[in-house]
PDB file of N, CA and C in Angstrom:
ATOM      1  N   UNK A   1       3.178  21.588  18.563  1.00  0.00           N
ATOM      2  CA  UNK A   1       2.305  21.023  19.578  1.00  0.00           C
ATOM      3  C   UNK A   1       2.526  19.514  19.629  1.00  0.00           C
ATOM      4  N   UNK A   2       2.973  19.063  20.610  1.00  0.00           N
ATOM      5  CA  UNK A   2       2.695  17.922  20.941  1.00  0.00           C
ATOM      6  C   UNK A   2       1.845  16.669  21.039  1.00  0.00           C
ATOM      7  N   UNK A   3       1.898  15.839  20.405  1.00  0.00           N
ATOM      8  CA  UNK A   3       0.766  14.915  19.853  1.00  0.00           C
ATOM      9  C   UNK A   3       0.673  13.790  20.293  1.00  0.00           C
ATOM     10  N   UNK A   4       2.253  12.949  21.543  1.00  0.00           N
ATOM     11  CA  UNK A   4       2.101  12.413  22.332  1.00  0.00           C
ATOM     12  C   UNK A   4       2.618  10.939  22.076  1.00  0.00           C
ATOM     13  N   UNK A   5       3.265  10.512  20.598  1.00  0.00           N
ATOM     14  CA  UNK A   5       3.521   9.668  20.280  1.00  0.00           C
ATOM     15  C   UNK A   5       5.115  10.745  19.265  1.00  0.00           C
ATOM     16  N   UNK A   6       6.000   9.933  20.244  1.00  0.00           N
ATOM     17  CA  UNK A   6       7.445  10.268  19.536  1.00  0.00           C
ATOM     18  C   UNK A   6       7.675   8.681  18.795  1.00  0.00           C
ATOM     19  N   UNK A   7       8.205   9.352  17.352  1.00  0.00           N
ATOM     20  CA  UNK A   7       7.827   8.254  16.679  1.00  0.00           C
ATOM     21  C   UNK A   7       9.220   8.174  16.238  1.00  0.00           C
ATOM     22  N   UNK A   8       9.882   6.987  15.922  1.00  0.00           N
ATOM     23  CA  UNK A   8      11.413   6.911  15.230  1.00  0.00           C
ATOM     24  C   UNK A   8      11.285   6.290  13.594  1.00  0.00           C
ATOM     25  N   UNK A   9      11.486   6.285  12.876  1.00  0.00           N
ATOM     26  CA  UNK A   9      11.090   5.892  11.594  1.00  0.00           C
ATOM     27  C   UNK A   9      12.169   5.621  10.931  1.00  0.00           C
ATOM     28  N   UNK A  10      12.734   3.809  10.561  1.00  0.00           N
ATOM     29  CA  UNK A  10      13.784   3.529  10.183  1.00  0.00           C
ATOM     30  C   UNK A  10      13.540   2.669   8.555  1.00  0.00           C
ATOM     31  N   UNK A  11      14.010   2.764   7.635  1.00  0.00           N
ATOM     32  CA  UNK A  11      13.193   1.944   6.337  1.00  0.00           C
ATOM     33  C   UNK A  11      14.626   1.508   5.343  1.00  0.00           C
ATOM     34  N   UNK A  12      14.198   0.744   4.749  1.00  0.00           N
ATOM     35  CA  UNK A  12      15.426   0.315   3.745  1.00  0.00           C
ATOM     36  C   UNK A  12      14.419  -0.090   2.868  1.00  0.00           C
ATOM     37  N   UNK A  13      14.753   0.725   1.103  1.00  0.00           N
ATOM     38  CA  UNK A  13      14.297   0.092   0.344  1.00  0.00           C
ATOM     39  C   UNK A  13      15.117  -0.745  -1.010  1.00  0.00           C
ATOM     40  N   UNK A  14      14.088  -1.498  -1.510  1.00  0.00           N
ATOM     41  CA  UNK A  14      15.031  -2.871  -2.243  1.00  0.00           C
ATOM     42  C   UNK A  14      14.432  -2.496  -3.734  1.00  0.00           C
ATOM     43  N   UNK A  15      15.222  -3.056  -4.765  1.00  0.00           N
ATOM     44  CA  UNK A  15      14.575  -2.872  -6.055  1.00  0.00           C
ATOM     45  C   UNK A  15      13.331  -4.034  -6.088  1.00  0.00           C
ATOM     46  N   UNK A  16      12.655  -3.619  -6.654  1.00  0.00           N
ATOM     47  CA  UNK A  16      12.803  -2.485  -7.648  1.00  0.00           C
ATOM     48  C   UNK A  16      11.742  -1.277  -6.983  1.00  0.00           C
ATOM     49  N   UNK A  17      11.163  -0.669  -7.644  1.00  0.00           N
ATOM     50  CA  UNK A  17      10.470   0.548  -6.740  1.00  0.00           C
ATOM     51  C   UNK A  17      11.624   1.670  -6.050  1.00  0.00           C
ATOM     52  N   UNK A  18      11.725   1.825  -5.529  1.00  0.00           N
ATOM     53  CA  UNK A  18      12.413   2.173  -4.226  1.00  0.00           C
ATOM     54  C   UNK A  18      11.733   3.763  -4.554  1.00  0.00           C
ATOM     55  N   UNK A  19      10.422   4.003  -4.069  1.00  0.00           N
ATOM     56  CA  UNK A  19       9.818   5.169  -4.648  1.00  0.00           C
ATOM     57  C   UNK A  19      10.244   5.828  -2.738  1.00  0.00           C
ATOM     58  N   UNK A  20      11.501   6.785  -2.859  1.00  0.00           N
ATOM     59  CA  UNK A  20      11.610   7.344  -1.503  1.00  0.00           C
ATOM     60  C   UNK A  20      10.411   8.708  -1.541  1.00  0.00           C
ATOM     61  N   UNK A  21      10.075   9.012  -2.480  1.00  0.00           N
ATOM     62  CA  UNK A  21       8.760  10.515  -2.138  1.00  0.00           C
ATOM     63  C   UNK A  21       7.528   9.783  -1.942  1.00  0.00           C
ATOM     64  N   UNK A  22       7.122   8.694  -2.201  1.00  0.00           N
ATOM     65  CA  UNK A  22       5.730   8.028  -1.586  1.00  0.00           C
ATOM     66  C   UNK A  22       6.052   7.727  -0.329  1.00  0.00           C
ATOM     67  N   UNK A  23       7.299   7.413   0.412  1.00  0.00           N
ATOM     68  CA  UNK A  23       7.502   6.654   1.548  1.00  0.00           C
ATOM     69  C   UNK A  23       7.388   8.268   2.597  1.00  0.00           C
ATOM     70  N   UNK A  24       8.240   9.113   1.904  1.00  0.00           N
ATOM     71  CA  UNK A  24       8.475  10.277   2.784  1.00  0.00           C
ATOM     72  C   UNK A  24       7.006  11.094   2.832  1.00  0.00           C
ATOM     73  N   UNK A  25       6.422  11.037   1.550  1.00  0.00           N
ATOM     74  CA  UNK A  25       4.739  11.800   2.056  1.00  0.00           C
ATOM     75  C   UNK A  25       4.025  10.933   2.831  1.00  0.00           C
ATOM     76  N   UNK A  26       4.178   9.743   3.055  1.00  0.00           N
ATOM     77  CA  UNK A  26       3.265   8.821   3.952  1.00  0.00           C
ATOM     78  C   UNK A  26       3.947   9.201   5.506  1.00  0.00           C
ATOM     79  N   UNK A  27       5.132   9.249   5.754  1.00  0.00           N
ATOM     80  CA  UNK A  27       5.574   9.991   7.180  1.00  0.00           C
ATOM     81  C   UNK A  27       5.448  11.341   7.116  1.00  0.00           C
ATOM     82  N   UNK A  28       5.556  12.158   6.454  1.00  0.00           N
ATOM     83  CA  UNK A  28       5.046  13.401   6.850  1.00  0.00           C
ATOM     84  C   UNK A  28       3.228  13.735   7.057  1.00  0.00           C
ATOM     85  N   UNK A  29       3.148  12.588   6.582  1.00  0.00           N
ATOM     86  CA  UNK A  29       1.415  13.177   6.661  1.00  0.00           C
ATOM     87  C   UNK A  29       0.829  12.207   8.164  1.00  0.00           C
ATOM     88  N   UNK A  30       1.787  11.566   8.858  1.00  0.00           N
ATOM     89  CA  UNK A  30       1.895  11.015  10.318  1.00  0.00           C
ATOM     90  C   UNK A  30       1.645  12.051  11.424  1.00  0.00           C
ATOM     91  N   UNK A  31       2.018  13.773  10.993  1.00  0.00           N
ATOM     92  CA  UNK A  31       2.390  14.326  11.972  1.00  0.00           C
ATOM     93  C   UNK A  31       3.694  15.368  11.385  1.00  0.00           C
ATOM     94  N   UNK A  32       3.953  16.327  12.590  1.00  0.00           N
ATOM     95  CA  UNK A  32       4.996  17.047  12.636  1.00  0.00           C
ATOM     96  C   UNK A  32       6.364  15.773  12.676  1.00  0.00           C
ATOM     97  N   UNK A  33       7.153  16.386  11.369  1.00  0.00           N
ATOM     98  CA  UNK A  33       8.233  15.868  11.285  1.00  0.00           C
ATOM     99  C   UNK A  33       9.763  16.599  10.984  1.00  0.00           C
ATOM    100  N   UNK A  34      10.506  15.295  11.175  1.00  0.00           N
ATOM    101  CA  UNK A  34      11.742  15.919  11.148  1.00  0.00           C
ATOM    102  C   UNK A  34      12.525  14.818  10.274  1.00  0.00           C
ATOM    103  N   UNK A  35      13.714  15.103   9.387  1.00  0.00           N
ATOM    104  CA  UNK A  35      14.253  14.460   8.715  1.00  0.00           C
ATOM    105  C   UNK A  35      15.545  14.035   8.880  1.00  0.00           C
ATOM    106  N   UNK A  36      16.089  13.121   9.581  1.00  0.00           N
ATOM    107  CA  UNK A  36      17.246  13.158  10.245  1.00  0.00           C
ATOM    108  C   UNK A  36      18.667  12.113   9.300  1.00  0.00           C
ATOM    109  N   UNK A  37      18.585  11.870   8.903  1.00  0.00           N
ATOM    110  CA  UNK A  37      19.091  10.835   7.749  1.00  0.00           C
ATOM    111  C   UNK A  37      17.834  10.829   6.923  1.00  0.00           C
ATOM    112  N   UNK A  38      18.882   9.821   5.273  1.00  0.00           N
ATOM    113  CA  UNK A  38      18.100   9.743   4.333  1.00  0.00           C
ATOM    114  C   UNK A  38      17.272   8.830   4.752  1.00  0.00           C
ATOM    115  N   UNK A  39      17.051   7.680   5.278  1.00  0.00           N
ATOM    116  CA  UNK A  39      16.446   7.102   5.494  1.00  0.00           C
ATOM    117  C   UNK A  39      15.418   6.414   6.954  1.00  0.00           C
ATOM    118  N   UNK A  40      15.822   7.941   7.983  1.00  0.00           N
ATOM    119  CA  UNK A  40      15.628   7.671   9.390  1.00  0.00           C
ATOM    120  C   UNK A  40      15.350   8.911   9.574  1.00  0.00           C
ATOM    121  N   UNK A  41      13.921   9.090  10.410  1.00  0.00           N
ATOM    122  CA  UNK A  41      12.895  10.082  10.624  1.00  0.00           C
ATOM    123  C   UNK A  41      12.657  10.122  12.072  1.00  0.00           C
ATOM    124  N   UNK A  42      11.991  11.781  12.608  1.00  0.00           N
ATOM    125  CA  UNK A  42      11.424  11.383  13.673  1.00  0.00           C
ATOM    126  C   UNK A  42      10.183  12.157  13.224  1.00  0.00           C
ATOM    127  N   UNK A  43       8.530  11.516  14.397  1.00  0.00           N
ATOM    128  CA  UNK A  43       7.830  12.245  13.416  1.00  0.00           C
ATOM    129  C   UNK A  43       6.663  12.228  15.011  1.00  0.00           C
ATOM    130  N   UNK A  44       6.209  13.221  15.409  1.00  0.00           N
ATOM    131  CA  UNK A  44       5.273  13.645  16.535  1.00  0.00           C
ATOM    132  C   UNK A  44       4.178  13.650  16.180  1.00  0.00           C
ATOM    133  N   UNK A  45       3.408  12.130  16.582  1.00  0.00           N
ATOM    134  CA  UNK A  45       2.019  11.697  15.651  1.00  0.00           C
ATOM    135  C   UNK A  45       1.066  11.318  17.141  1.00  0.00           C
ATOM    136  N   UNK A  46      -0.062  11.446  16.652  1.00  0.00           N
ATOM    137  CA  UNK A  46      -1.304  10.684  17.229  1.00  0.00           C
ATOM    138  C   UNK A  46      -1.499   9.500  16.690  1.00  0.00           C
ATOM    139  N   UNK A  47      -0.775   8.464  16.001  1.00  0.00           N
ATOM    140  CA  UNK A  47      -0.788   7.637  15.851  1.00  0.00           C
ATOM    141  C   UNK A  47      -0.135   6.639  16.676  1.00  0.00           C
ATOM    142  N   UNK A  48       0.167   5.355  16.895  1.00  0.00           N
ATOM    143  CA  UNK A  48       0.745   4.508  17.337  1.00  0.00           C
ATOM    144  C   UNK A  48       1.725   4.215  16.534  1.00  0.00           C
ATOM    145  N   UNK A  49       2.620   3.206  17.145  1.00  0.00           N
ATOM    146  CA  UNK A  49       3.557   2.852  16.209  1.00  0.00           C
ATOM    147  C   UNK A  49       3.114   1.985  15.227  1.00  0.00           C
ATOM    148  N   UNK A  50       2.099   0.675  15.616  1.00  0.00           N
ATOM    149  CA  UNK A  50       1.824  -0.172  14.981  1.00  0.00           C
ATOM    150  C   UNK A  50       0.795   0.513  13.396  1.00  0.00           C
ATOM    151  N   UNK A  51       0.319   1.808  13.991  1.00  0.00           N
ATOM    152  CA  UNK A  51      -0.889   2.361  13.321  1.00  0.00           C
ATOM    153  C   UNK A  51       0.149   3.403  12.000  1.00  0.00           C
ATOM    154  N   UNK A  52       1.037   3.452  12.596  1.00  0.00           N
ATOM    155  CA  UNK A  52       2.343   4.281  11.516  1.00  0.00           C
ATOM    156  C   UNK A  52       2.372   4.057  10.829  1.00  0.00           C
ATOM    157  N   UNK A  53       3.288   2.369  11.142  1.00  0.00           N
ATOM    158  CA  UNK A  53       3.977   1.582  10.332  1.00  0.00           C
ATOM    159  C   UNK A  53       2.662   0.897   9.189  1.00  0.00           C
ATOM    160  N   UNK A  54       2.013   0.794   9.495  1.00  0.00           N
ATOM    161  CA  UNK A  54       0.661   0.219   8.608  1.00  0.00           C
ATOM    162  C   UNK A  54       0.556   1.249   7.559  1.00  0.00           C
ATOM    163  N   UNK A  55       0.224   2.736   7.765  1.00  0.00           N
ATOM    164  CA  UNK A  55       0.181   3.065   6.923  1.00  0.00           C
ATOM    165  C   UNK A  55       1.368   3.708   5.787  1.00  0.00           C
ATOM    166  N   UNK A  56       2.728   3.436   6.565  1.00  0.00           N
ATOM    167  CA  UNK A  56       3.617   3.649   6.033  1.00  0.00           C
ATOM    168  C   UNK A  56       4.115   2.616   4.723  1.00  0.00           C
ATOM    169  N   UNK A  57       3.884   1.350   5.591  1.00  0.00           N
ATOM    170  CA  UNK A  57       3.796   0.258   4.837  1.00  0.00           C
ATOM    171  C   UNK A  57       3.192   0.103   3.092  1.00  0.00           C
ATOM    172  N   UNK A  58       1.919   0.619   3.496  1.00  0.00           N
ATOM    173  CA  UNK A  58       0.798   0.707   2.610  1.00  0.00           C
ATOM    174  C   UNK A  58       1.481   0.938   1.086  1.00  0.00           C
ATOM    175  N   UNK A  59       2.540   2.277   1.155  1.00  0.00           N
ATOM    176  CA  UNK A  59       2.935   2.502  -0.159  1.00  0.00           C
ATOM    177  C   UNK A  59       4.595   1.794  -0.178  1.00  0.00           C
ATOM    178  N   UNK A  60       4.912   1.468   0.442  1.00  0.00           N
ATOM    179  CA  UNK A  60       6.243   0.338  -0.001  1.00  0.00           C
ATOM    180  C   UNK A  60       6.201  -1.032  -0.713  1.00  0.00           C
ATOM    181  N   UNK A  61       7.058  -1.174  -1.231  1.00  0.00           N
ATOM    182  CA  UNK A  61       6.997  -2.886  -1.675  1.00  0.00           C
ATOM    183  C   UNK A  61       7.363  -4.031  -0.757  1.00  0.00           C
ATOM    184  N   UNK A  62       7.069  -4.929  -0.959  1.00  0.00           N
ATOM    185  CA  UNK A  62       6.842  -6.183  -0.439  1.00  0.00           C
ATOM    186  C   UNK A  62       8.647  -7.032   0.342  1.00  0.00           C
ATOM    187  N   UNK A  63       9.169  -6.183  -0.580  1.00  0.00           N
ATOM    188  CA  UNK A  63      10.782  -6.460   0.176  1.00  0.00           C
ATOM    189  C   UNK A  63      11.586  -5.116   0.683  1.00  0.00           C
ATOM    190  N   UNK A  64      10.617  -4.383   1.040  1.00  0.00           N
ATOM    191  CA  UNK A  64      11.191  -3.569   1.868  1.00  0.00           C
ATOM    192  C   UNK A  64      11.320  -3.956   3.181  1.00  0.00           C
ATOM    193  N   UNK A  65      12.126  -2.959   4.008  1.00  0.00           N
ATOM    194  CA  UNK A  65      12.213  -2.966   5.363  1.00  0.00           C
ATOM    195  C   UNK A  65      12.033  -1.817   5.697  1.00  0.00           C
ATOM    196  N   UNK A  66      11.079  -2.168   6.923  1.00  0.00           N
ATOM    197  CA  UNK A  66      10.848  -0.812   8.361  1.00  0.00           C
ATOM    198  C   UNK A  66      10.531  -1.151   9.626  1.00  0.00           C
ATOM    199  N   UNK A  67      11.198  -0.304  10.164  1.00  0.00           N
ATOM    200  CA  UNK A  67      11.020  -0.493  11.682  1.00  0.00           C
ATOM    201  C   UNK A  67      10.158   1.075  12.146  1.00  0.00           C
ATOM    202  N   UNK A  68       9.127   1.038  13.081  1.00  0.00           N
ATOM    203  CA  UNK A  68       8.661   2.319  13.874  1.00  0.00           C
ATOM    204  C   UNK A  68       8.826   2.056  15.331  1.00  0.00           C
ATOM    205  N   UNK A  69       9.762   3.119  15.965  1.00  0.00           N
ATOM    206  CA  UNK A  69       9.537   2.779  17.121  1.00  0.00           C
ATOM    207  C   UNK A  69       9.367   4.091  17.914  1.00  0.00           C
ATOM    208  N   UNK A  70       8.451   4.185  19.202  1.00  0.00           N
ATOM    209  CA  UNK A  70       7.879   4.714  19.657  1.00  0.00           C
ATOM    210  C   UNK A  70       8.467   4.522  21.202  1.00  0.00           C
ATOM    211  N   UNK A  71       9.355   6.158  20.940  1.00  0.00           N
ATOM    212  CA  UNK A  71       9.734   6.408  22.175  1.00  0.00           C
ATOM    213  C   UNK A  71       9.626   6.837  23.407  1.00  0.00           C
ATOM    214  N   UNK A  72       7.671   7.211  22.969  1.00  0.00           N
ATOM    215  CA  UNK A  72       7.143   7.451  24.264  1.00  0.00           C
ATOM    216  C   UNK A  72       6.595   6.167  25.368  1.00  0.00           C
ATOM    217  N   UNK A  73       5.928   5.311  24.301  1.00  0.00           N
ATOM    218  CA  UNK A  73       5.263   4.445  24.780  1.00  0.00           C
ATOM    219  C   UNK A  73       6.475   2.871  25.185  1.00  0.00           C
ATOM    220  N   UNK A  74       7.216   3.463  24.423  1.00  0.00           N
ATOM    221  CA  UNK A  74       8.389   1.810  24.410  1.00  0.00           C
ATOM    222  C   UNK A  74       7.976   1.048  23.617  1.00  0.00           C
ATOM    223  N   UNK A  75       7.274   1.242  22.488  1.00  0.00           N
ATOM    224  CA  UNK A  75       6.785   0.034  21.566  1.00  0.00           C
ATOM    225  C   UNK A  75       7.356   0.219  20.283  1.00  0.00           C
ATOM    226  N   UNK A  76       7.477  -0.965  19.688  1.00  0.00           N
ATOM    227  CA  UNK A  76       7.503  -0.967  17.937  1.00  0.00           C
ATOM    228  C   UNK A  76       7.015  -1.776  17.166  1.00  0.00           C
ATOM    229  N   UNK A  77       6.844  -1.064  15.988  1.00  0.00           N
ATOM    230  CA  UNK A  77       6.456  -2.493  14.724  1.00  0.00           C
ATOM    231  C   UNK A  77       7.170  -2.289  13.948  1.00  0.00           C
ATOM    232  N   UNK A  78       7.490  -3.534  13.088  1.00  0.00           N
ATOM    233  CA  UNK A  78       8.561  -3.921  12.016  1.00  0.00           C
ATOM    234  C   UNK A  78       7.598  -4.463  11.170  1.00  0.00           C
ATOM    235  N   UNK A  79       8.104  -4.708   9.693  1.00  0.00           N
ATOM    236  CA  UNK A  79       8.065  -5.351   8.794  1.00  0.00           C
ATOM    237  C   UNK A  79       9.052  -5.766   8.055  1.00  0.00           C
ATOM    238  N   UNK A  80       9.633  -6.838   7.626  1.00  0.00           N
ATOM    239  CA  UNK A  80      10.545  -7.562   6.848  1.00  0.00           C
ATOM    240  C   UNK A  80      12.016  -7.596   7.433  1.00  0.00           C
ATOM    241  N   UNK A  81      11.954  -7.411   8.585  1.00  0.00           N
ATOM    242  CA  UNK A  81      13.407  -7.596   9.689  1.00  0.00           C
ATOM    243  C   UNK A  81      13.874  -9.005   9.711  1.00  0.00           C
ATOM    244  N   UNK A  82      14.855  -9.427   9.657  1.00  0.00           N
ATOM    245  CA  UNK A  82      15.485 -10.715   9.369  1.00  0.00           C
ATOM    246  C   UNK A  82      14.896 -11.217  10.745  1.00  0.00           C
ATOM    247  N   UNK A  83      14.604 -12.598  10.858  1.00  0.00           N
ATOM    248  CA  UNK A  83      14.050 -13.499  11.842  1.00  0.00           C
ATOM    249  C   UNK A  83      15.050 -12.879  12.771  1.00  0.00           C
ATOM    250  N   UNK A  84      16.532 -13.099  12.859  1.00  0.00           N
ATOM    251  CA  UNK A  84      17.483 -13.313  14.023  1.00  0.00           C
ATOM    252  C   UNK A  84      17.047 -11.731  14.495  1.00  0.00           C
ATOM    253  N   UNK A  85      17.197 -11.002  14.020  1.00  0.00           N
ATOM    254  CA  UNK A  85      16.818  -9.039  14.137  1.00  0.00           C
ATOM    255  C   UNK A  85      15.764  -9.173  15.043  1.00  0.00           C
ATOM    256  N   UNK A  86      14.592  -9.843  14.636  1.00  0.00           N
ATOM    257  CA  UNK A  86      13.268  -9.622  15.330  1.00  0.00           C
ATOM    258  C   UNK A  86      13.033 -10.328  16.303  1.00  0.00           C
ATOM    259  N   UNK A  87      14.024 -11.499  16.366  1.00  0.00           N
ATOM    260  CA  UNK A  87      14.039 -12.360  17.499  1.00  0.00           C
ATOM    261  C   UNK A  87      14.895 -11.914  18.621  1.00  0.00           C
ATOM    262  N   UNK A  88      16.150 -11.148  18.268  1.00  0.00           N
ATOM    263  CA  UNK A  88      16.985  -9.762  19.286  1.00  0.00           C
ATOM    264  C   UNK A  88      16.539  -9.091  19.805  1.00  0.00           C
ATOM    265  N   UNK A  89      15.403  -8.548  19.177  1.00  0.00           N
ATOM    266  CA  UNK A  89      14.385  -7.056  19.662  1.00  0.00           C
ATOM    267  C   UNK A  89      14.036  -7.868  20.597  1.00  0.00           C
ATOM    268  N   UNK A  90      12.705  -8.926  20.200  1.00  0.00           N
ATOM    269  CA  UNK A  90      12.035  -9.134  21.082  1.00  0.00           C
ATOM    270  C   UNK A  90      12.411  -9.995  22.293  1.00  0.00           C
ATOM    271  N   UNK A  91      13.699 -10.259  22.475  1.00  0.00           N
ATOM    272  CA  UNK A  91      14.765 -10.859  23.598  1.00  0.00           C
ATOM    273  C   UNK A  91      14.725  -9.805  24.686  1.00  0.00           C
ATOM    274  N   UNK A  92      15.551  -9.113  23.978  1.00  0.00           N
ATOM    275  CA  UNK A  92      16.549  -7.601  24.761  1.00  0.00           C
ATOM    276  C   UNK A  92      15.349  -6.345  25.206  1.00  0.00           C
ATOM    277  N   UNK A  93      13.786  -6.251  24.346  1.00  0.00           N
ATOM    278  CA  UNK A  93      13.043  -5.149  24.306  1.00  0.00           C
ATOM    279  C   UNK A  93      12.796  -4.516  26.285  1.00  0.00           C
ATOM    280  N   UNK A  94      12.146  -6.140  26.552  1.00  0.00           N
ATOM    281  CA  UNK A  94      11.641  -5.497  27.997  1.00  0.00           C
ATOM    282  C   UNK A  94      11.934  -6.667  28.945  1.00  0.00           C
ATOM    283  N   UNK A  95      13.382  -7.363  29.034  1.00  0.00           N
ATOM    284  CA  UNK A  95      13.430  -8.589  29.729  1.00  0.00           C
ATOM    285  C   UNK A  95      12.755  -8.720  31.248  1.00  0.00           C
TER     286      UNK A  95
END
């Protein structure tokens, strides 16, 4: 069933931690998911992207990276994307 938020789920993790089963139960519990790479998800949530990534966030460390982006709505949130990365997105997103 459809939940109305197609969600893309992209993450890189850094030492130390790199706990990938806290990161992967925090996206599966987003919604119906799918596992498409080790580190790149899609996941059919009632959440937002910004509302994802928050709680996805929640169990990562502090030098990780993630991006959620939301292919219904056209939106995303990031955390820890290199300035030039986030300054590209937000160039190229919706000129």
């Amino acid at each position: 069933m459809a939940n109305g938020h197609n969600l893309f789920i992209s993450y890189d993790l850094h030492q130390p931690g790199q706990n990938y089963a806290a990161v992967g139960d925090a996206i599966k519990a987003l919604g119906s998911w799918a596992k498409v790479h080790q580190s790149y998800w899609y996941v059919d949530s009632t959440m937002t992207a910004e509302r994802a990534a928050n709680a996805i966030w929640a169990v990562m460390d502090k030098n990780d990276k993630l991006i959620v982006v939301d292919t219904k709505t056209n939106d995303a949130y990031w955390y820890n994307l290199p300035n030039e990365v986030s300054q590209q997105i937000q160039a190229c997103w919706n000129p």
